[in-house]
N, C-alpha and C. Protein backbone atom coordinates (compact mmCIF):
# COMPACT_ATOMS: atom_id res chain seq x y z
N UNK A 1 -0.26 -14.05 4.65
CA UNK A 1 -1.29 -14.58 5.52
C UNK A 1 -2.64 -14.25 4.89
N UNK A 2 -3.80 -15.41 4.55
CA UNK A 2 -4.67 -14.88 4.03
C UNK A 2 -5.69 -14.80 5.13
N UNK A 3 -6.43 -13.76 5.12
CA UNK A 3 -7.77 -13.80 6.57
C UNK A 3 -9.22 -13.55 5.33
N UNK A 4 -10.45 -13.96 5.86
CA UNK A 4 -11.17 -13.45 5.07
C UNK A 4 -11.49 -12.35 4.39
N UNK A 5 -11.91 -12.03 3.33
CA UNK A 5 -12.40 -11.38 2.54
C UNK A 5 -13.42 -10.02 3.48
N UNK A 6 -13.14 -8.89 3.73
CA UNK A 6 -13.70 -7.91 4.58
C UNK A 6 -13.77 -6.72 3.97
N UNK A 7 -15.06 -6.45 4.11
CA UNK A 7 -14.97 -5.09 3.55
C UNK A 7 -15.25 -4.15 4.64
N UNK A 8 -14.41 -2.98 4.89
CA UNK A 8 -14.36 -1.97 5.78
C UNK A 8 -15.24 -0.68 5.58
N UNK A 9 -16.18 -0.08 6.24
CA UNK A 9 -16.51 1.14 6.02
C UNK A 9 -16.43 1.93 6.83
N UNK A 10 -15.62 3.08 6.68
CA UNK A 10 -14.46 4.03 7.78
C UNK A 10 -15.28 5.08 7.98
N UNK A 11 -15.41 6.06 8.76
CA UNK A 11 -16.00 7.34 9.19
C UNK A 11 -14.96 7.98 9.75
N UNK A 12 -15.11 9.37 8.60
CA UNK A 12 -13.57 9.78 8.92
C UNK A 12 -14.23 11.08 10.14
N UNK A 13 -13.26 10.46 11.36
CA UNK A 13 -14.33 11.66 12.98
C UNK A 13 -13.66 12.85 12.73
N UNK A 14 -13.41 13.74 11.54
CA UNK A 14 -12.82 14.90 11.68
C UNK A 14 -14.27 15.55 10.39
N UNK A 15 -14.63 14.90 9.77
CA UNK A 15 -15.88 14.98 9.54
C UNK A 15 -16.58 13.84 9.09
N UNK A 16 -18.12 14.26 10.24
CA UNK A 16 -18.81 13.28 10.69
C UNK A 16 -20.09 13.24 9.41
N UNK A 17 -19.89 11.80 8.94
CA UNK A 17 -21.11 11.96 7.48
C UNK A 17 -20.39 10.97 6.61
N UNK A 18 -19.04 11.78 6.72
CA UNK A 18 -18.51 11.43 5.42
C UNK A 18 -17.89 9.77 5.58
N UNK A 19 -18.14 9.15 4.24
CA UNK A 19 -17.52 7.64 4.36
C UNK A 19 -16.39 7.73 3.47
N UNK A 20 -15.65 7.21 3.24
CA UNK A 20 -14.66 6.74 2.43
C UNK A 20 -14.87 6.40 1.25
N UNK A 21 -14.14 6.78 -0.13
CA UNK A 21 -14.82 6.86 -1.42
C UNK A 21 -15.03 5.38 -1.83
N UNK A 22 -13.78 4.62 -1.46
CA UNK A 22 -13.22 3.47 -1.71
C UNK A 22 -13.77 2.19 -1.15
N UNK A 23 -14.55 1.50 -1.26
CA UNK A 23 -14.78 -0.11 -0.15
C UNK A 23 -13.17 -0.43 0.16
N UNK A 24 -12.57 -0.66 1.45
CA UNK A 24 -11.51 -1.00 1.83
C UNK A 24 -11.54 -2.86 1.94
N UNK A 25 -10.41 -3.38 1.89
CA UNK A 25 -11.02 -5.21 2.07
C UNK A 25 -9.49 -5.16 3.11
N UNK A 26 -9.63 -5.64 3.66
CA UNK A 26 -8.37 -5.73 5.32
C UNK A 26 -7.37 -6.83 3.94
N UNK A 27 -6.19 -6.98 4.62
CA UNK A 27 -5.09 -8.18 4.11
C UNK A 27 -3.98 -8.09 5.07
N UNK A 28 -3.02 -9.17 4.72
CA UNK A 28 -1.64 -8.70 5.70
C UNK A 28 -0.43 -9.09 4.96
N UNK A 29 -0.02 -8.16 4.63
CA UNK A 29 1.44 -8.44 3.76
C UNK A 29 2.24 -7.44 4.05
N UNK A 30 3.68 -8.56 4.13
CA UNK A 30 5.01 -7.52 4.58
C UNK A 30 5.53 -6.76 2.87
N UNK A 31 6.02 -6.12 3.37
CA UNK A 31 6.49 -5.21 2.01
C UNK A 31 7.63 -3.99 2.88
N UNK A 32 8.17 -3.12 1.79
CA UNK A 32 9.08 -2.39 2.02
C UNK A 32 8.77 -1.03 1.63
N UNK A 33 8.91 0.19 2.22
CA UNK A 33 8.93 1.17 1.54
C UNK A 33 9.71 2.18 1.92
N UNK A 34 9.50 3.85 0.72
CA UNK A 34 11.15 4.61 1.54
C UNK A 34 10.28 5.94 0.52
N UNK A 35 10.36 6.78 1.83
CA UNK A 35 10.17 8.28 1.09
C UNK A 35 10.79 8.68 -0.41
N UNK A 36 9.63 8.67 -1.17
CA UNK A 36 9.97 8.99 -2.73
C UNK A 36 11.15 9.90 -3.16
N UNK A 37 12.06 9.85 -4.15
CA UNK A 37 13.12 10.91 -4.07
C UNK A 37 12.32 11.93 -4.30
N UNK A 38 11.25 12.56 -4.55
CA UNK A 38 10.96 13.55 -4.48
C UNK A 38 10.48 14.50 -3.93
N UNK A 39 10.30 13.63 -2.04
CA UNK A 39 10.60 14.26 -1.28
C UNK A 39 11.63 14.15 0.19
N UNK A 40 12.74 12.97 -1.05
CA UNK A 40 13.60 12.71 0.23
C UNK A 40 14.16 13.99 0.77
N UNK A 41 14.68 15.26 0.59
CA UNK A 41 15.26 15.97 1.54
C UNK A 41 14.25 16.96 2.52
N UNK A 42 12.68 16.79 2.16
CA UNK A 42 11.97 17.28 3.02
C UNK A 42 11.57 16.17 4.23
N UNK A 43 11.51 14.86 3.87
CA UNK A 43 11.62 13.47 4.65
C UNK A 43 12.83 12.60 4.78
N UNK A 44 13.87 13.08 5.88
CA UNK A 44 14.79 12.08 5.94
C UNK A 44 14.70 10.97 7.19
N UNK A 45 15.13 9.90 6.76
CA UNK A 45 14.63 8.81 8.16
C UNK A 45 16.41 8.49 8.96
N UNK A 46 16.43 8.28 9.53
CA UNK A 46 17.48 7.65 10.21
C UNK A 46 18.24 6.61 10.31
N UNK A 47 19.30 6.40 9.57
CA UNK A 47 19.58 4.65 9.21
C UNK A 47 19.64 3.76 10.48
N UNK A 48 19.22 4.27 12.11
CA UNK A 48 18.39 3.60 12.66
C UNK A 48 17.49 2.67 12.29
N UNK A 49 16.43 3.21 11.48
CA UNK A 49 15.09 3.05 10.95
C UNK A 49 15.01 2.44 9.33
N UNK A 50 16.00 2.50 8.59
CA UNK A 50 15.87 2.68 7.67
C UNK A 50 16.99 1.46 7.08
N UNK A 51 17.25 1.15 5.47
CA UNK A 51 18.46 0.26 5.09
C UNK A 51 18.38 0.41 3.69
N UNK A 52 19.14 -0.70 2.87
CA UNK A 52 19.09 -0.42 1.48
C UNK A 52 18.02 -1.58 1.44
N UNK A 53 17.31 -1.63 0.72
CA UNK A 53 16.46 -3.17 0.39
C UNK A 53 15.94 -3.12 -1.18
N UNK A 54 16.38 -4.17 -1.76
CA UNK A 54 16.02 -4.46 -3.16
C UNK A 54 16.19 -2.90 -3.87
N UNK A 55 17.45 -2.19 -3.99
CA UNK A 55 18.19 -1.29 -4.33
C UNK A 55 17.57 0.05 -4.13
N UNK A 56 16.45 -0.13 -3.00
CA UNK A 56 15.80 1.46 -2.68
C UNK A 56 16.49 1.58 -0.95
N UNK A 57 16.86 3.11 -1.36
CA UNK A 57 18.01 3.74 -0.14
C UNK A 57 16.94 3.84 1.12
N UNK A 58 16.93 4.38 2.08
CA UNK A 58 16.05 4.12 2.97
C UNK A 58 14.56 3.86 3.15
N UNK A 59 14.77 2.53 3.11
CA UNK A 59 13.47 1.58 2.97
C UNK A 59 13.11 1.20 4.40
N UNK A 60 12.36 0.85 4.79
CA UNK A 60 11.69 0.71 6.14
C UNK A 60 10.59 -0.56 5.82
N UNK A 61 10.74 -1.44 6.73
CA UNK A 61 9.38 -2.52 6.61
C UNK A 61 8.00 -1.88 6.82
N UNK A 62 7.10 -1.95 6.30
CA UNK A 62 6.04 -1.91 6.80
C UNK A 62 5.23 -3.20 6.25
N UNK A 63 3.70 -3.20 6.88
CA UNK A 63 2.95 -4.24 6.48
C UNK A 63 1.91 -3.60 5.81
N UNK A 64 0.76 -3.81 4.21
CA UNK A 64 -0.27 -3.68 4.05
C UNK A 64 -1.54 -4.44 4.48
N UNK A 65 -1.92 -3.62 5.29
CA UNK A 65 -3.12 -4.23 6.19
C UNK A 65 -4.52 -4.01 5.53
N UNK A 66 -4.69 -3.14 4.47
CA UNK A 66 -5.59 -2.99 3.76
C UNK A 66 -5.59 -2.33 2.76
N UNK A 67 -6.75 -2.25 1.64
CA UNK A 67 -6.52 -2.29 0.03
C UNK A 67 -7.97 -1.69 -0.37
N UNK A 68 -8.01 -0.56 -1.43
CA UNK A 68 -9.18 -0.58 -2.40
C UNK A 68 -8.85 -0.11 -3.37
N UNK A 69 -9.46 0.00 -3.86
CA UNK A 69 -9.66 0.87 -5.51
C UNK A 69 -8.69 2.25 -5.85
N UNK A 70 -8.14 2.71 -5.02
CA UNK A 70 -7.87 4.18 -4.78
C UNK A 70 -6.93 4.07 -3.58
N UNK A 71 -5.84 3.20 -2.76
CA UNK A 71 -4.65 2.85 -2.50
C UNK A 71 -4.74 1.55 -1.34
N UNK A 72 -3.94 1.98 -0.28
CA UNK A 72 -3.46 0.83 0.29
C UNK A 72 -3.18 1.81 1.73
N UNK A 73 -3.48 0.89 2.82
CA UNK A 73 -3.63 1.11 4.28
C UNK A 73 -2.12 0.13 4.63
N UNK A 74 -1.32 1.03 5.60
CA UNK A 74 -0.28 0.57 5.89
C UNK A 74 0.39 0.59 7.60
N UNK A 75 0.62 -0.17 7.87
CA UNK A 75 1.35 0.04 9.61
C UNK A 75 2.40 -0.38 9.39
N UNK A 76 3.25 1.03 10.26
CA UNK A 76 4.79 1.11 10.26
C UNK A 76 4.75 1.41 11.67
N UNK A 77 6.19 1.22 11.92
CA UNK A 77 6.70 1.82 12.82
C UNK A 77 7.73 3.00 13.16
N UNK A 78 7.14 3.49 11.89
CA UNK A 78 8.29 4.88 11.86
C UNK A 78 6.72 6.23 11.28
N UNK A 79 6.97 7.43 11.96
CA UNK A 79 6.02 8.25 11.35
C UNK A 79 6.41 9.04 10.45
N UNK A 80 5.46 8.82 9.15
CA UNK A 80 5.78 9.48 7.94
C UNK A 80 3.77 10.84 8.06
N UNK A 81 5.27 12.19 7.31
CA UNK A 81 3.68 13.06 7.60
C UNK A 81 3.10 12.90 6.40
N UNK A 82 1.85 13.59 6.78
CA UNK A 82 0.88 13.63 5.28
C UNK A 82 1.18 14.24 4.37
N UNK A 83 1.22 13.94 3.46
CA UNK A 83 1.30 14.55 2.17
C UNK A 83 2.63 13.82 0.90
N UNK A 84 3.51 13.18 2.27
CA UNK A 84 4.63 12.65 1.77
C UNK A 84 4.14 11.37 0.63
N UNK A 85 5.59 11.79 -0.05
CA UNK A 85 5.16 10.71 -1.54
C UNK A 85 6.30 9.49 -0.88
N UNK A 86 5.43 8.34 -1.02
CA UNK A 86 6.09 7.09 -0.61
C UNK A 86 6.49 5.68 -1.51
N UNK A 87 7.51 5.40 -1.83
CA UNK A 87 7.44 4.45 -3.30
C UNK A 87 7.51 3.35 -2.51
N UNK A 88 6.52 2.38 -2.41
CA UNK A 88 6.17 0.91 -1.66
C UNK A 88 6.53 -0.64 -2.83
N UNK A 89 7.38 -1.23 -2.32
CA UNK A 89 7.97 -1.87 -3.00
C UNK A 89 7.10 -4.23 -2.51
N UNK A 90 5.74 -4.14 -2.98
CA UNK A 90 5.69 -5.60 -2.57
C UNK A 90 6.16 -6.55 -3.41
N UNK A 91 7.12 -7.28 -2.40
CA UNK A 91 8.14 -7.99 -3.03
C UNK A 91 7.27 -9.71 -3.48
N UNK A 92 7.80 -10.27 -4.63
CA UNK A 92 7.35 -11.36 -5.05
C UNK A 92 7.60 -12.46 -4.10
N UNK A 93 6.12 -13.53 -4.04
CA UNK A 93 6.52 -14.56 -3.42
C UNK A 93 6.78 -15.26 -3.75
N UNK A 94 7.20 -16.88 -3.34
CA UNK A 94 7.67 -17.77 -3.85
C UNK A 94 7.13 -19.09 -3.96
N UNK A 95 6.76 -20.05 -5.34
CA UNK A 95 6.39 -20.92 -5.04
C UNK A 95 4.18 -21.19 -4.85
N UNK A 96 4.44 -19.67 -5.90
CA UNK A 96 2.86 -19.17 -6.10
C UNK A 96 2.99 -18.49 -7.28
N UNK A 97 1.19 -18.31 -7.56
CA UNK A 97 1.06 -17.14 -8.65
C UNK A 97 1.79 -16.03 -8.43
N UNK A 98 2.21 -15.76 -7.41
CA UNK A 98 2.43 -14.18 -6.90
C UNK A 98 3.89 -14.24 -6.78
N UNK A 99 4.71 -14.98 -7.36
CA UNK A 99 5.79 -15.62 -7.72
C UNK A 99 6.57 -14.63 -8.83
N UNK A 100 5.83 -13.38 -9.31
CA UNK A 100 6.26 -12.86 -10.70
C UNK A 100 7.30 -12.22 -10.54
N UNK A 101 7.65 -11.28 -9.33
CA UNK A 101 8.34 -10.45 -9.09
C UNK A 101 7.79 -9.59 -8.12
N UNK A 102 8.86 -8.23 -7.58
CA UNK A 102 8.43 -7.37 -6.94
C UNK A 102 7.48 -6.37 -7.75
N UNK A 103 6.25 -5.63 -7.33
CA UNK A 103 5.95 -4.47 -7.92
C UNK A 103 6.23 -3.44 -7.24
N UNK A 104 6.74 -1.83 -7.38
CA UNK A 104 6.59 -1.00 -6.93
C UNK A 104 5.47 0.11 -7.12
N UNK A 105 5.27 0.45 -6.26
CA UNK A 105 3.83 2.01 -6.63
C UNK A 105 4.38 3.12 -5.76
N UNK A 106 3.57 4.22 -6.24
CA UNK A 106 4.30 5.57 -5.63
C UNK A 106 2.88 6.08 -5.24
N UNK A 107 2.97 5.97 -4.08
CA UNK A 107 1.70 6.43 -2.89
C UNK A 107 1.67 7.73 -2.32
N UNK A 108 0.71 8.31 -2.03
CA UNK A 108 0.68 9.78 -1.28
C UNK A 108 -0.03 9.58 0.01
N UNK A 109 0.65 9.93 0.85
CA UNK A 109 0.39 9.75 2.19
C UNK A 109 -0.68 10.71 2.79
N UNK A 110 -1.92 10.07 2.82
CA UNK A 110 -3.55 10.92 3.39
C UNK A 110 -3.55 10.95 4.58
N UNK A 111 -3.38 10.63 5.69
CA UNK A 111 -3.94 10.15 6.73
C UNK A 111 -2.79 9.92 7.40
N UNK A 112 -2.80 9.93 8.92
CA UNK A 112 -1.29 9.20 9.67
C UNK A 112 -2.19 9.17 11.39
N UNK A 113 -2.19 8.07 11.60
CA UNK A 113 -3.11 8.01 12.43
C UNK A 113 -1.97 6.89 13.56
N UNK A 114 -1.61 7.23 15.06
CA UNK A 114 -1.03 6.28 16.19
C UNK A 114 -2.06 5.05 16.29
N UNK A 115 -1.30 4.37 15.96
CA UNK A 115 -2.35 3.11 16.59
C UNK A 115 -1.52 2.38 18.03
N UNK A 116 -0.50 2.67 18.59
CA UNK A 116 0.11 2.45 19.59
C UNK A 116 1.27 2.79 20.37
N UNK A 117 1.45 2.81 21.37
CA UNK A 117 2.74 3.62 21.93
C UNK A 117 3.72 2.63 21.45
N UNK A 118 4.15 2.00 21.15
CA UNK A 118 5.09 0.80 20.76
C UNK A 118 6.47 1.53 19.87
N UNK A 119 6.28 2.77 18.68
CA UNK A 119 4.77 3.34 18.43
C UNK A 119 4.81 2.21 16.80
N UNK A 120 4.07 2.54 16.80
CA UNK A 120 3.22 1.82 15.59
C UNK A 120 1.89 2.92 14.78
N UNK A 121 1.91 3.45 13.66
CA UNK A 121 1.22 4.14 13.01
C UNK A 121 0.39 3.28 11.68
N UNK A 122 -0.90 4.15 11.68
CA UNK A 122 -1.48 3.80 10.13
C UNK A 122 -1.38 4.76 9.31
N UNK A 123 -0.85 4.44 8.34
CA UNK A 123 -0.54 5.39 7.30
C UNK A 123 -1.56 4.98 6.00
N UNK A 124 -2.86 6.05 5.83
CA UNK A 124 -3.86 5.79 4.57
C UNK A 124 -2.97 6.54 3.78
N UNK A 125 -3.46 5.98 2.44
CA UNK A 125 -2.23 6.36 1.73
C UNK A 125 -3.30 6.24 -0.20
N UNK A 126 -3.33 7.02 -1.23
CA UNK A 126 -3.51 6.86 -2.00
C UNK A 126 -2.86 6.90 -3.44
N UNK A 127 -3.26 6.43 -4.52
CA UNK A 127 -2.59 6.08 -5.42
C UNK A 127 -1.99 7.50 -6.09
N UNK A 128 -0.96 7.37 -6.49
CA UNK A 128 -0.43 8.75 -7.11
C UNK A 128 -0.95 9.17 -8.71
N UNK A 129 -1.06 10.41 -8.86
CA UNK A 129 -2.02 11.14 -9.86
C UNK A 129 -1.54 10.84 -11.02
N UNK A 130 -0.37 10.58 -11.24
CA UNK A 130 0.10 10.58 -12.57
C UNK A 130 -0.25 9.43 -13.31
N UNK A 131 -0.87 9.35 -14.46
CA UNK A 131 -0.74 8.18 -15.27
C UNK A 131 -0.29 6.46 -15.00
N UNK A 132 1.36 7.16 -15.25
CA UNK A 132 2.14 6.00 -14.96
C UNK A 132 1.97 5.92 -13.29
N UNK A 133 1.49 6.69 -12.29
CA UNK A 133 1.39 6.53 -10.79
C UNK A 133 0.05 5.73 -11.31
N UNK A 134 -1.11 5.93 -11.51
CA UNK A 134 -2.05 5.11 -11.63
C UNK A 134 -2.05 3.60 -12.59
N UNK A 135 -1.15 3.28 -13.19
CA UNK A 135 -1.09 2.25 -14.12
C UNK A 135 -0.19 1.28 -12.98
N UNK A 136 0.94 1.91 -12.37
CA UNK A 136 1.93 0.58 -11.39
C UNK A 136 0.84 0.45 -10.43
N UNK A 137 0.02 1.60 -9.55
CA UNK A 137 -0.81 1.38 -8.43
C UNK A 137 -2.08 0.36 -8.62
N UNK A 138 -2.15 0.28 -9.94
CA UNK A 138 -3.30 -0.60 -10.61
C UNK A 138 -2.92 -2.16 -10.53
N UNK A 139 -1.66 -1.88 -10.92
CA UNK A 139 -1.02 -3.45 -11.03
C UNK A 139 -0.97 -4.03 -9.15
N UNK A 140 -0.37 -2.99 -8.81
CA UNK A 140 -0.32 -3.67 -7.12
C UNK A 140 -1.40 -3.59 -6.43
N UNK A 141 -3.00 -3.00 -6.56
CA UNK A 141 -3.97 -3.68 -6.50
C UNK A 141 -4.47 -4.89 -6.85
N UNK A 142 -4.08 -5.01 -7.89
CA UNK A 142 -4.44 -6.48 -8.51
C UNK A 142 -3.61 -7.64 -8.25
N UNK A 143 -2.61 -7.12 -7.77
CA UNK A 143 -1.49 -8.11 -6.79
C UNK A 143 -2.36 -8.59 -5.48
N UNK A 144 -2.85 -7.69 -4.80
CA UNK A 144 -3.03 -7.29 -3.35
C UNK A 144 -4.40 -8.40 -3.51
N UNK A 145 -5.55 -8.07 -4.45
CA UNK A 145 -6.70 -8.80 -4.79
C UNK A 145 -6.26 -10.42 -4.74
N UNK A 146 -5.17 -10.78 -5.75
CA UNK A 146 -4.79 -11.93 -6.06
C UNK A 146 -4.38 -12.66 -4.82
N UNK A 147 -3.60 -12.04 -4.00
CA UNK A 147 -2.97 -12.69 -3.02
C UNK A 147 -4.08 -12.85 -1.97
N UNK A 148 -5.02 -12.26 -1.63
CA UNK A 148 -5.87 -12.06 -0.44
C UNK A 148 -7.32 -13.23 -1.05
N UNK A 149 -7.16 -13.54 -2.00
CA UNK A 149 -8.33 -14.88 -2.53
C UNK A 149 -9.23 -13.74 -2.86
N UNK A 150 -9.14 -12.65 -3.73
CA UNK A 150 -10.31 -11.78 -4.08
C UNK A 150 -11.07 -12.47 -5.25
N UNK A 151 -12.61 -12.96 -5.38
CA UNK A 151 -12.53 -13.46 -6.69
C UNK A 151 -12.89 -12.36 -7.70
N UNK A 152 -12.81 -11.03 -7.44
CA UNK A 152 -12.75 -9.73 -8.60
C UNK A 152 -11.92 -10.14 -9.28
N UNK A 153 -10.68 -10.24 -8.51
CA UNK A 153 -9.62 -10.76 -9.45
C UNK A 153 -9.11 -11.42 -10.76
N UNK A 154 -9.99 -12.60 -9.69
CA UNK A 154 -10.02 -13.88 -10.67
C UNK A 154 -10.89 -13.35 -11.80
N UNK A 155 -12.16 -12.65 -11.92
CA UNK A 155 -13.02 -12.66 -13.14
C UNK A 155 -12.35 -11.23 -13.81
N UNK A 156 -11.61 -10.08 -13.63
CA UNK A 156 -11.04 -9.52 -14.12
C UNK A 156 -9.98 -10.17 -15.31
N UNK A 157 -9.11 -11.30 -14.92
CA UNK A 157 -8.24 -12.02 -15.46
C UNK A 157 -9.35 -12.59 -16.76
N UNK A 158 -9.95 -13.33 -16.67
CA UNK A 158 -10.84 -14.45 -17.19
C UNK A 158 -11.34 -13.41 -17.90
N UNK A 159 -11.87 -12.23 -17.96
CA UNK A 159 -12.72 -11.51 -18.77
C UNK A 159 -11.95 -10.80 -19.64
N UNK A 160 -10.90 -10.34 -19.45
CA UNK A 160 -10.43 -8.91 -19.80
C UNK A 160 -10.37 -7.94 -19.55
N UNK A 161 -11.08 -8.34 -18.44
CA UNK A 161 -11.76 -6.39 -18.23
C UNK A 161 -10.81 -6.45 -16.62
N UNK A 162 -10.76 -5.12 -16.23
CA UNK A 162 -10.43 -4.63 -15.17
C UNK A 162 -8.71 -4.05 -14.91
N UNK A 163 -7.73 -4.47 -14.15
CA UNK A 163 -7.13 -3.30 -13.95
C UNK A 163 -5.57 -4.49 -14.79
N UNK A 164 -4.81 -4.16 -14.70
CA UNK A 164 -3.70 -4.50 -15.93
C UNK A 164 -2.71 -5.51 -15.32
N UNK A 165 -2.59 -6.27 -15.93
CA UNK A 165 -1.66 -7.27 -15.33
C UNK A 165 -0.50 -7.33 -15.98
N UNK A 166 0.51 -8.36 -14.96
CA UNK A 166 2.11 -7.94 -15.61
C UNK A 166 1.89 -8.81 -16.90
């Protein structure tokens, strides 16, 4: 679903001042994700909640509702705590540029915020430290840009410059 182009500026109320490092831009895409093996036995989900999807063991739907420079804003319906490492799997579409395949990234879970009794949570979430965590998280930004009509995107491609494509 594409909605306009938005840029978010958050005030985090646990301290008051501070903004968010990142310009956030809103989007809405379904995707899949499942507590990283490296901290599946401190995070186990419930195969209630959970299934095999595109060969990752308990995967859970969630949607990315928003995107910057430095990760991806997510609503689930299952609560994951902070700190947890999350490998988010957005799957390729069809019948578009975005047609290439799935990418995966391995996210660290900042933030876990109720957004409804339903329940329904936001999970802020940033890109993981490692190298190769910053090189896949780079690529599924530039997924996230592409799909949402970002034209960064577009002049990243056209130039050379900016974050790495498949």
């Amino acid at each position: 679903m594409n909605r306009p182009r938005e840029a978010i500026t958050v005030q985090n109320p646990q301290t008051p001042g501070l903004i968010r490092q990142h310009e956030r831009h809103r989007c809405e895409h379904e995707a899949f994700a499942a507590v990283a093996s490296a901290h599946a036995e401190q995070v186990s989900l419930s195969p209630v909640v959970s299934e095999t999807r595109g060969g990752l063991s308990g995967a859970m739907g969630v949607t990315i509702i928003d995107y910057s420079a430095g990760g991806v804003g997510l609503r689930t319906q299952v609560f994951i705590p902070k700190r947890a490492l999350l490998t988010l799997v957005l799957p390729g579409g069809a019948g578009s540029s975005a047609s290439r395949g799935e990418l995966r990234a391995v996210l660290r879970v900042q933030r876990v915020m109720m957004l409804d009794r339903s329940p329904s949570y936001y999970l802020g979430t940033s890109l993981d430290e490692t190298p190769e965590g910053q090189r896949l998280g780079l690529r599924l930004i530039a997924r996230l840009m592409e799909l949402s009509g970002d034209p960064a995107s577009a002049e990243s491609r056209t130039s050379g410059r900016g974050v790495a494509r498949d």
